[in-house]
Structure formats: C-alpha cells, structure tokens
N, C-alpha and C. Protein backbone atom coordinates (compact mmCIF):
# COMPACT_ATOMS: atom_id res chain seq x y z
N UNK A 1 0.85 -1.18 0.00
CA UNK A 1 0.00 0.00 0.00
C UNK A 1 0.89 1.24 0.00
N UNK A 2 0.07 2.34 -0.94
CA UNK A 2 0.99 3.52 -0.49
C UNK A 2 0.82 4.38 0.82
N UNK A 3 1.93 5.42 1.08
CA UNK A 3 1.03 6.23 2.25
C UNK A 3 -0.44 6.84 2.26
N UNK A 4 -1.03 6.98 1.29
CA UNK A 4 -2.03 7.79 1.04
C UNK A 4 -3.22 7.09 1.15
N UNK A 5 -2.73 5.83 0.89
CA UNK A 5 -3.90 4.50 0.85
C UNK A 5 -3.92 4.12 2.68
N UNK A 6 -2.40 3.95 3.05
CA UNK A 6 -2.30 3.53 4.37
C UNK A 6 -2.80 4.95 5.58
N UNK A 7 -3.04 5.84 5.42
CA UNK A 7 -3.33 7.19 5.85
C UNK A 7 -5.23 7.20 5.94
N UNK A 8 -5.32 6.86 4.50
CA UNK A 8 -6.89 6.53 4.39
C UNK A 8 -7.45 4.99 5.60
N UNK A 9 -6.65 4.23 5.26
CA UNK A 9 -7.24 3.33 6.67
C UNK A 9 -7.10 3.70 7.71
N UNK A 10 -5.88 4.36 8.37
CA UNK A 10 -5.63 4.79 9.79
C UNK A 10 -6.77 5.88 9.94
N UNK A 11 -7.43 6.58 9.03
CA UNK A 11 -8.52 7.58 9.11
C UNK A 11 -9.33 6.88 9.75
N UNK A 12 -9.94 5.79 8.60
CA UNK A 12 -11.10 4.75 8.82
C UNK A 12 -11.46 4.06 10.41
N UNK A 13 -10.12 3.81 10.81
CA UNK A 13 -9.97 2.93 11.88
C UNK A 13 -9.92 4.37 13.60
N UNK A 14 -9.80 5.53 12.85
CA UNK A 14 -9.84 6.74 14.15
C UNK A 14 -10.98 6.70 14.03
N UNK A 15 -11.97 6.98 13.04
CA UNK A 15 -13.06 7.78 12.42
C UNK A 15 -14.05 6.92 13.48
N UNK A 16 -13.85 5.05 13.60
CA UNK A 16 -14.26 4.58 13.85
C UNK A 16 -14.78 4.75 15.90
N UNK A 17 -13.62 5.40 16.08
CA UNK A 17 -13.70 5.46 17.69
C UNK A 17 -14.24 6.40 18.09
N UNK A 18 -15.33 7.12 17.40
CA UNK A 18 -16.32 8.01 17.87
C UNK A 18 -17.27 7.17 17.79
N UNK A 19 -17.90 5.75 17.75
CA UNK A 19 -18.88 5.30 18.05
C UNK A 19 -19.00 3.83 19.40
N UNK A 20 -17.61 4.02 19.81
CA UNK A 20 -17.20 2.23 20.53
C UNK A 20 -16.51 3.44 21.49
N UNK A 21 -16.67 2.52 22.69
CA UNK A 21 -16.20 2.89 23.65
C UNK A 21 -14.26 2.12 24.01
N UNK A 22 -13.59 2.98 24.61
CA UNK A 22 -12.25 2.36 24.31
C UNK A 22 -12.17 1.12 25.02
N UNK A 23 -12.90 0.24 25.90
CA UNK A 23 -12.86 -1.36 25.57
C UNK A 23 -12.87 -1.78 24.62
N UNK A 24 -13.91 -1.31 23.96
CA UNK A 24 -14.31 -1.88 22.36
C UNK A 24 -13.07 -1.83 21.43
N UNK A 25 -12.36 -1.09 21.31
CA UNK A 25 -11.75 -0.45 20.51
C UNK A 25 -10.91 -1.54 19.57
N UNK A 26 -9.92 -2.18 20.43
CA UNK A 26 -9.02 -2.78 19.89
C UNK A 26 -9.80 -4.24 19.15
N UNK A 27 -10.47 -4.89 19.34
CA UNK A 27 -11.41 -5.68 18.74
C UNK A 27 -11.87 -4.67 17.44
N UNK A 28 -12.54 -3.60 17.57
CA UNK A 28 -13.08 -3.14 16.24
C UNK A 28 -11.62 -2.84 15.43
N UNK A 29 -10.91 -2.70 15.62
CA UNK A 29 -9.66 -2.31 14.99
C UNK A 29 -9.08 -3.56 14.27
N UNK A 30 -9.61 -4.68 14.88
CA UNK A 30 -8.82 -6.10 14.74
C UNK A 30 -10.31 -6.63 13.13
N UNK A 31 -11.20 -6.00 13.58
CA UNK A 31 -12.34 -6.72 13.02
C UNK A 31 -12.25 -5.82 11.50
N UNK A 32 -12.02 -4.64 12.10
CA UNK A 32 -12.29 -3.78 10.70
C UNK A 32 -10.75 -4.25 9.47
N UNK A 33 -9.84 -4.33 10.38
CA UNK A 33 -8.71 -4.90 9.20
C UNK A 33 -8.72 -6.38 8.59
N UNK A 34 -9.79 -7.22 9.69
CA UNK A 34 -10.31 -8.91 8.81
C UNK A 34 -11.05 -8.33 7.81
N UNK A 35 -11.89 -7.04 7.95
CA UNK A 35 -13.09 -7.10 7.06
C UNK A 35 -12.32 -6.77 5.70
N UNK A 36 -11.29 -5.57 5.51
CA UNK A 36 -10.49 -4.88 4.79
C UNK A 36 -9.69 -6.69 4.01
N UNK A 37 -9.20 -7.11 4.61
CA UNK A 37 -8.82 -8.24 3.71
C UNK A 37 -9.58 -8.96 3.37
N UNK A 38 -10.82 -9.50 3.60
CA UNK A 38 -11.97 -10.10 2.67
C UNK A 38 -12.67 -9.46 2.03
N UNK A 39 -12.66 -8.47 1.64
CA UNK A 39 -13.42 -7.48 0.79
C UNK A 39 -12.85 -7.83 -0.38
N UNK A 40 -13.83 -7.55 -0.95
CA UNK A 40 -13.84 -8.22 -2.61
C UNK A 40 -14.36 -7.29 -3.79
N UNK A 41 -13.90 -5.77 -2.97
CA UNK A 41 -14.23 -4.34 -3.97
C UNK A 41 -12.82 -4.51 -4.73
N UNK A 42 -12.97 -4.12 -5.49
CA UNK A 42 -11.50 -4.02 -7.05
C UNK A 42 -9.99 -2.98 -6.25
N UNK A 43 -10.60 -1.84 -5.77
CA UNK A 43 -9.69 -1.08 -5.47
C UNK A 43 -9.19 -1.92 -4.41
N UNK A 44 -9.62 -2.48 -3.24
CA UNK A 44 -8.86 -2.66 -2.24
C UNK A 44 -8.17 -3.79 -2.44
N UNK A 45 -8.72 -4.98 -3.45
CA UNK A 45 -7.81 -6.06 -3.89
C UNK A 45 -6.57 -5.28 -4.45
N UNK A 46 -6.36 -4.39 -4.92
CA UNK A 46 -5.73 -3.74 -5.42
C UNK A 46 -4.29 -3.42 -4.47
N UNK A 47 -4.66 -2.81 -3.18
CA UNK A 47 -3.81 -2.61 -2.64
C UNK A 47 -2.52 -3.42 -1.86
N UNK A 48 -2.99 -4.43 -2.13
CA UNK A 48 -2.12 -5.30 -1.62
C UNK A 48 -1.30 -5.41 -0.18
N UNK A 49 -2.21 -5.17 0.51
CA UNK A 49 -1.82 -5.13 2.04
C UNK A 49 -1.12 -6.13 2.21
N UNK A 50 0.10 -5.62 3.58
CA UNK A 50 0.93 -6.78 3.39
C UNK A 50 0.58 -6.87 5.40
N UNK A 51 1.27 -7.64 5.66
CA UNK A 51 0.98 -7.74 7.36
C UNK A 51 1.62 -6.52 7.84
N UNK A 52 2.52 -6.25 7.70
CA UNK A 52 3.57 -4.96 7.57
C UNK A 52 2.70 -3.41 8.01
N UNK A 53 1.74 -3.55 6.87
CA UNK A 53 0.90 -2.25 6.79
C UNK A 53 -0.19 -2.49 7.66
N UNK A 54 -0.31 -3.52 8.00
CA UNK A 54 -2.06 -3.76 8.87
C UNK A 54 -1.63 -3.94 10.36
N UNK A 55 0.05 -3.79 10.71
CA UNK A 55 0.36 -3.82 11.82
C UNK A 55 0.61 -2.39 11.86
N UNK A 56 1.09 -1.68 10.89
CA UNK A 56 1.38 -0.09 11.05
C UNK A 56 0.04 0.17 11.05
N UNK A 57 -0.69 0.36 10.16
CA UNK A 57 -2.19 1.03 10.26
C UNK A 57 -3.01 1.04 11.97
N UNK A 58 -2.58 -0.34 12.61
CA UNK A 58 -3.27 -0.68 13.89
C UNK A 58 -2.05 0.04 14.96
N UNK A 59 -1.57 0.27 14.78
CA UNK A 59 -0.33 0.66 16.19
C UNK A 59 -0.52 2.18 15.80
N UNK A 60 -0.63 2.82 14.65
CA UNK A 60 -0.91 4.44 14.63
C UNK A 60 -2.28 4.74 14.67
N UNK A 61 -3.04 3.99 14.31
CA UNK A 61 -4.48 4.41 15.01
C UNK A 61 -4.41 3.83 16.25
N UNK A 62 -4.42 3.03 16.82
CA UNK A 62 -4.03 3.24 18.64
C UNK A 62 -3.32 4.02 19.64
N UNK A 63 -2.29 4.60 18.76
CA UNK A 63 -1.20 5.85 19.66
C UNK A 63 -2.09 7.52 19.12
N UNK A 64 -2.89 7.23 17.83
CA UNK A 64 -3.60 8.33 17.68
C UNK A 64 -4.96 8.41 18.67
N UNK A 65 -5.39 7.67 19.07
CA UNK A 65 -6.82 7.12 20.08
C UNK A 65 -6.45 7.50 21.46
N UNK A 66 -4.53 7.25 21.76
CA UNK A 66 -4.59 7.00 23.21
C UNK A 66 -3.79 8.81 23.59
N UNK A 67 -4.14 9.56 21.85
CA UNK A 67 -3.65 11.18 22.52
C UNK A 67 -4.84 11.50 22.37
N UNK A 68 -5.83 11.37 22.22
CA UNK A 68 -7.12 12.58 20.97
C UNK A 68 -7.42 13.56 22.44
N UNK A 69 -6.48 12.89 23.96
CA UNK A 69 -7.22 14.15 24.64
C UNK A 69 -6.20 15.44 24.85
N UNK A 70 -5.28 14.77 24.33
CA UNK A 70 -3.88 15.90 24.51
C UNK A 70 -4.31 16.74 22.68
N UNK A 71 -4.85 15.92 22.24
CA UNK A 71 -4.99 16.69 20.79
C UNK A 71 -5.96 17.60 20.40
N UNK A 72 -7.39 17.12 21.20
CA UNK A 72 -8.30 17.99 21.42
C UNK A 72 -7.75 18.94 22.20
N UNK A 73 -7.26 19.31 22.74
CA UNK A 73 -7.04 20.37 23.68
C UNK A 73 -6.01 21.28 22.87
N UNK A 74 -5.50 21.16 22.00
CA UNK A 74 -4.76 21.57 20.64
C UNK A 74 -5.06 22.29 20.28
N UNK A 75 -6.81 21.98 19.73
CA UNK A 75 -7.67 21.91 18.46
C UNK A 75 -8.54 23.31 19.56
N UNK A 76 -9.39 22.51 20.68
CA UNK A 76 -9.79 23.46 21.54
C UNK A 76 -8.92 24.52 21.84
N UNK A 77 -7.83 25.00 22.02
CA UNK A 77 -7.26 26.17 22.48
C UNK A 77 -6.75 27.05 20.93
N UNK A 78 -7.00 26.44 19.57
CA UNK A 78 -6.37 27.14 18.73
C UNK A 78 -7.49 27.67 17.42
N UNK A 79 -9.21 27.09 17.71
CA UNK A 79 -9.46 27.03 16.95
C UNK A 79 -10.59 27.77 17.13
N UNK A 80 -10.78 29.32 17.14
CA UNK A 80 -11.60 29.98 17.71
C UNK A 80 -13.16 29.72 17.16
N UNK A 81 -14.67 29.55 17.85
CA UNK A 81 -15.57 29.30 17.60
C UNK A 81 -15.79 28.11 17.37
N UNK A 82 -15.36 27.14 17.62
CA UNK A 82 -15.04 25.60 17.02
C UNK A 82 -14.76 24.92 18.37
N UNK A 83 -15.47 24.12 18.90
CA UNK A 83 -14.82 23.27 19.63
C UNK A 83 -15.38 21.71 19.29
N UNK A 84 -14.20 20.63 19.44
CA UNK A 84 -14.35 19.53 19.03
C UNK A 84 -15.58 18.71 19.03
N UNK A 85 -16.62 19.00 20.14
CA UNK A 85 -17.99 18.65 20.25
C UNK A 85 -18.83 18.87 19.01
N UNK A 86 -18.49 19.96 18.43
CA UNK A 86 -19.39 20.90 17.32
C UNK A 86 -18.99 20.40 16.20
N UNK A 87 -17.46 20.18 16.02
CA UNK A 87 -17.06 19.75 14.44
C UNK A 87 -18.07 18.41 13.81
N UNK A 88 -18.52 18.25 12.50
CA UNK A 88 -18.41 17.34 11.73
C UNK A 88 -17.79 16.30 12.20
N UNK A 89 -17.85 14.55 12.18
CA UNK A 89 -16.81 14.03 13.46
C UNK A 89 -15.72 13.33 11.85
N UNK A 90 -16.00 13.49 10.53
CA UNK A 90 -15.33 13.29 9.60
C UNK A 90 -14.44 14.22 9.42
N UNK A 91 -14.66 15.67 9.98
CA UNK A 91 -13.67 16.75 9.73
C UNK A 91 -12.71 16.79 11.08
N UNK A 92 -13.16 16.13 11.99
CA UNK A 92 -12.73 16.05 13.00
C UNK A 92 -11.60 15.44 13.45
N UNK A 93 -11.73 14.17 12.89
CA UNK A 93 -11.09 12.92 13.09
C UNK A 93 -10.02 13.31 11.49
N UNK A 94 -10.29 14.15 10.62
CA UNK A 94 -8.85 14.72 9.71
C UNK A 94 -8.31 15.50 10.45
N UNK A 95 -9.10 16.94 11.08
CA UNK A 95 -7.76 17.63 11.72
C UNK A 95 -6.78 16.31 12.84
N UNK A 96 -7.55 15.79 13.67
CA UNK A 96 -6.75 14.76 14.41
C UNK A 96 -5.42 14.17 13.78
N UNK A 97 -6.17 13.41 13.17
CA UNK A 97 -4.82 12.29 11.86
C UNK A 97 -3.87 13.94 11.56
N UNK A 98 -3.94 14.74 11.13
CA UNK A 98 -3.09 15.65 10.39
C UNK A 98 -2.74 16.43 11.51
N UNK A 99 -2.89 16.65 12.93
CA UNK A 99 -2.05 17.42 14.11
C UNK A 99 -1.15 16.19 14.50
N UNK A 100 -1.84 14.68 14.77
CA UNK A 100 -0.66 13.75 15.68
C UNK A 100 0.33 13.95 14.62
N UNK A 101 0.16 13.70 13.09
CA UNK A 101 1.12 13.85 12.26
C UNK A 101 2.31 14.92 12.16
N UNK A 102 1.73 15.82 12.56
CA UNK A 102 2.53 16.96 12.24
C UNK A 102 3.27 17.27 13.77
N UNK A 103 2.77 17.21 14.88
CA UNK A 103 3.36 16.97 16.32
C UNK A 103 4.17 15.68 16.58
N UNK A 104 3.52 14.58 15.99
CA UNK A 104 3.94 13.56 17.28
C UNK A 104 4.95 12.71 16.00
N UNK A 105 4.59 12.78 14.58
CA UNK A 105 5.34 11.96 13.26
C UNK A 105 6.42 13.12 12.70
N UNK A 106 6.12 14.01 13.26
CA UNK A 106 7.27 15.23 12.59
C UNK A 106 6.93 15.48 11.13
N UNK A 107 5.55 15.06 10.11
CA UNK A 107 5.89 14.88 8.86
C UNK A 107 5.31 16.58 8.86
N UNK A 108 6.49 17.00 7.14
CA UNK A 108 5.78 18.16 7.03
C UNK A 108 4.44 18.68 6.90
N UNK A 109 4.24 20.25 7.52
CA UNK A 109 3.15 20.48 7.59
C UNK A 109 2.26 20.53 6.34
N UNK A 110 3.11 21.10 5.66
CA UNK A 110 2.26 20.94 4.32
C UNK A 110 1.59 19.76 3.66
N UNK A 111 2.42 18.80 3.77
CA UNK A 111 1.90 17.13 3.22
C UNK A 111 1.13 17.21 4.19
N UNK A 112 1.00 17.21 5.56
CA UNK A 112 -0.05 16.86 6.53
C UNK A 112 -1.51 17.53 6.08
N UNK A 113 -1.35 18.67 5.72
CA UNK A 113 -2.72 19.68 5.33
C UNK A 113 -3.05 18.89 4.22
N UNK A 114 -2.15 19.05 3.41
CA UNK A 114 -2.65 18.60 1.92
C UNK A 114 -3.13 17.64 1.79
N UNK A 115 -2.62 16.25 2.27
CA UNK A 115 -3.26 15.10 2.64
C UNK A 115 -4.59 15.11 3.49
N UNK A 116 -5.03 15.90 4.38
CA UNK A 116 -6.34 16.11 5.03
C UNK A 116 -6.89 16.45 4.40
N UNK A 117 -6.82 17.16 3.64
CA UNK A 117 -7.94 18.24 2.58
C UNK A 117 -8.67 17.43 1.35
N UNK A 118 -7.13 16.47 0.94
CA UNK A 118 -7.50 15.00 0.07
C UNK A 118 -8.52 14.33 0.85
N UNK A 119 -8.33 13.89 1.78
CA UNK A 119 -9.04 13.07 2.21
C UNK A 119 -10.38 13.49 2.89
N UNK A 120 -10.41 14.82 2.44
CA UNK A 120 -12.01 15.61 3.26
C UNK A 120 -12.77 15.75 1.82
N UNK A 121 -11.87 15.92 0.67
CA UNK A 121 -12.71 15.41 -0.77
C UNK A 121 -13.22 14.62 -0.66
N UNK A 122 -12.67 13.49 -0.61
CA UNK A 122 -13.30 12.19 -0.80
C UNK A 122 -14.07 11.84 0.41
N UNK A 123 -13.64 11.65 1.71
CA UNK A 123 -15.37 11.76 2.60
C UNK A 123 -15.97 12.37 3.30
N UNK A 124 -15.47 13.60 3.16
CA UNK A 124 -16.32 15.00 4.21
C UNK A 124 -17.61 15.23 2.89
N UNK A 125 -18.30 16.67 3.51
CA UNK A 125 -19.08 17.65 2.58
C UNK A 125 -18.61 18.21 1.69
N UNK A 126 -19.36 18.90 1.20
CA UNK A 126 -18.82 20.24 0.38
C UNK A 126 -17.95 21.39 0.97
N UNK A 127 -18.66 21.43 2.44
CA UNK A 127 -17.45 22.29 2.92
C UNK A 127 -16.32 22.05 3.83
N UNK A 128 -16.08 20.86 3.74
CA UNK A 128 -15.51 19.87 4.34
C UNK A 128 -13.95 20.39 4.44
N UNK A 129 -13.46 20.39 2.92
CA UNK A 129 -11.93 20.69 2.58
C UNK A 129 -11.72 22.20 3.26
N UNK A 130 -12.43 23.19 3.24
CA UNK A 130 -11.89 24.25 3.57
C UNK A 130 -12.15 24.51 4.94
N UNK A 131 -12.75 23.97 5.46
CA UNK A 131 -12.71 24.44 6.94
C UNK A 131 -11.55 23.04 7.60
N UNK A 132 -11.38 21.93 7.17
CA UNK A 132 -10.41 21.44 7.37
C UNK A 132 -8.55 21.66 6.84
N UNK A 133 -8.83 22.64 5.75
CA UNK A 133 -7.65 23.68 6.07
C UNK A 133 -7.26 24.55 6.63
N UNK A 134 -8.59 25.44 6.95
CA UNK A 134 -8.87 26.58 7.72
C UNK A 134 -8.32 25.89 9.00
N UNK A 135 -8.87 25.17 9.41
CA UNK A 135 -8.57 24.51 11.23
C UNK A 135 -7.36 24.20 11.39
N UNK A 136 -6.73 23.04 10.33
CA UNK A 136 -4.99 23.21 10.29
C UNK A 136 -4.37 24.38 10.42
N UNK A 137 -4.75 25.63 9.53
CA UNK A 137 -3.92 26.61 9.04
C UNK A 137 -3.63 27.57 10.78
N UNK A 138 -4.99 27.50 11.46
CA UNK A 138 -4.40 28.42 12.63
C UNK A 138 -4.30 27.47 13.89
N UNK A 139 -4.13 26.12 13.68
CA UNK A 139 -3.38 25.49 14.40
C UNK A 139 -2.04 25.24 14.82
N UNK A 140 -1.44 25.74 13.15
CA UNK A 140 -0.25 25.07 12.67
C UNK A 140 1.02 26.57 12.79
C-alpha cells in the first residue's frame, strides 16, 4: 500500500472510535482490518496489504486514540468558535490524523494539510476541505 492509501485506513480505523467505547476499541480495529482483507471491492484487492501495513495502520491508530485528549485540547485552544464537540466528526477525526502527524510523526506540515484536505474530498461535505484547512492553518 501507499502512504495515502495507508493514511486513508488509519482515518477509517480513528473515524471509527467516535462510536465504541475504548474497551471496544481494539477488537473493532482487529475486526475492521479482517473485514479490509476479505473485501472483494476491485480497489482494495488492489492494494495489496501486506501484514507490515495492517500492523502499522493498527499501532498508529491506537497511539492516535490513546492522545485525541492531549490533541483535542490543541484543536480546543487554537481554533476559535469551534470546539471539538461541534465539528463534523469526519472533519474532526482529519484535523486529528493531520495534528498527531505533524506533532507527534514530525511529517511536514504541508503534506499533513494537503493530505487532510485529500481526504475531506473524498469523505467530508462540500465544505468539508476548507474548513479542514482553515482549522490546520491556525493550528499550525
């Protein structure tokens, strides 16, 4: 898989922990990457997950799960009129993935934005991408 593909699951698998409580968690994490290898959509046969990536995908969505309260508090102190309760929980769970990234992975900020904004195309709203740059931009 590439990063962009492996970035898109670690989304999937945060996105997911706004509905399971953190007992739950590591089971849905375990269940959602069985489901990801029996899936039988074209693109994801495609990707060719190797154990490699489904052990990275699960260890960075778990170290991203076990900050979201050091991260919310980030997001809460930088993001005037906005607090994490209120966001979209798809726009939410991008600024997340794109602050641990840019704090806790060191990757540049720019790939971090740019990559959120990608990925608020494809499953946020319409106004999805720009207020998920907007929220990076006076975070960052």
């Amino acid at each position: 898989m590439n990063r962009h593909e492996i970035r898109k699951e670690v989304f999937k698998a945060v996105f997911m922990n706004e509905f399971y409580d953190s007992e739950e968690m590591n089971q849905v994490i375990n269940t959602f990457l069985d489901g990801r290898d029996n899936a039988e959509e074209e693109d994801l046969l495609k990707n060719n997950k190797t154990e490699e990536d489904e052990a990275y995908i699960k260890t960075k969505a778990e170290d991203i799960i076990s900050k979201l309260t050091e991260i919310d508090e980030m997001i809460n102190k930088s993001v005037d009129g906005w607090k994490t309760t209120r966001m979209a929980k798809v726009d939410l769970t991008l600024i997340r993935l794109a602050l641990y990234e840019i704090k806790f992975e060191n990757l540049p900020v720019g790939v971090a934005i740019n990559e959120a904004v990608s990925l608020a195309d494809e499953f946020g709203t319409d106004s999805s991408a720009g207020f998920v740059n907007g929220a990076l931009a006076k975070l960052v």
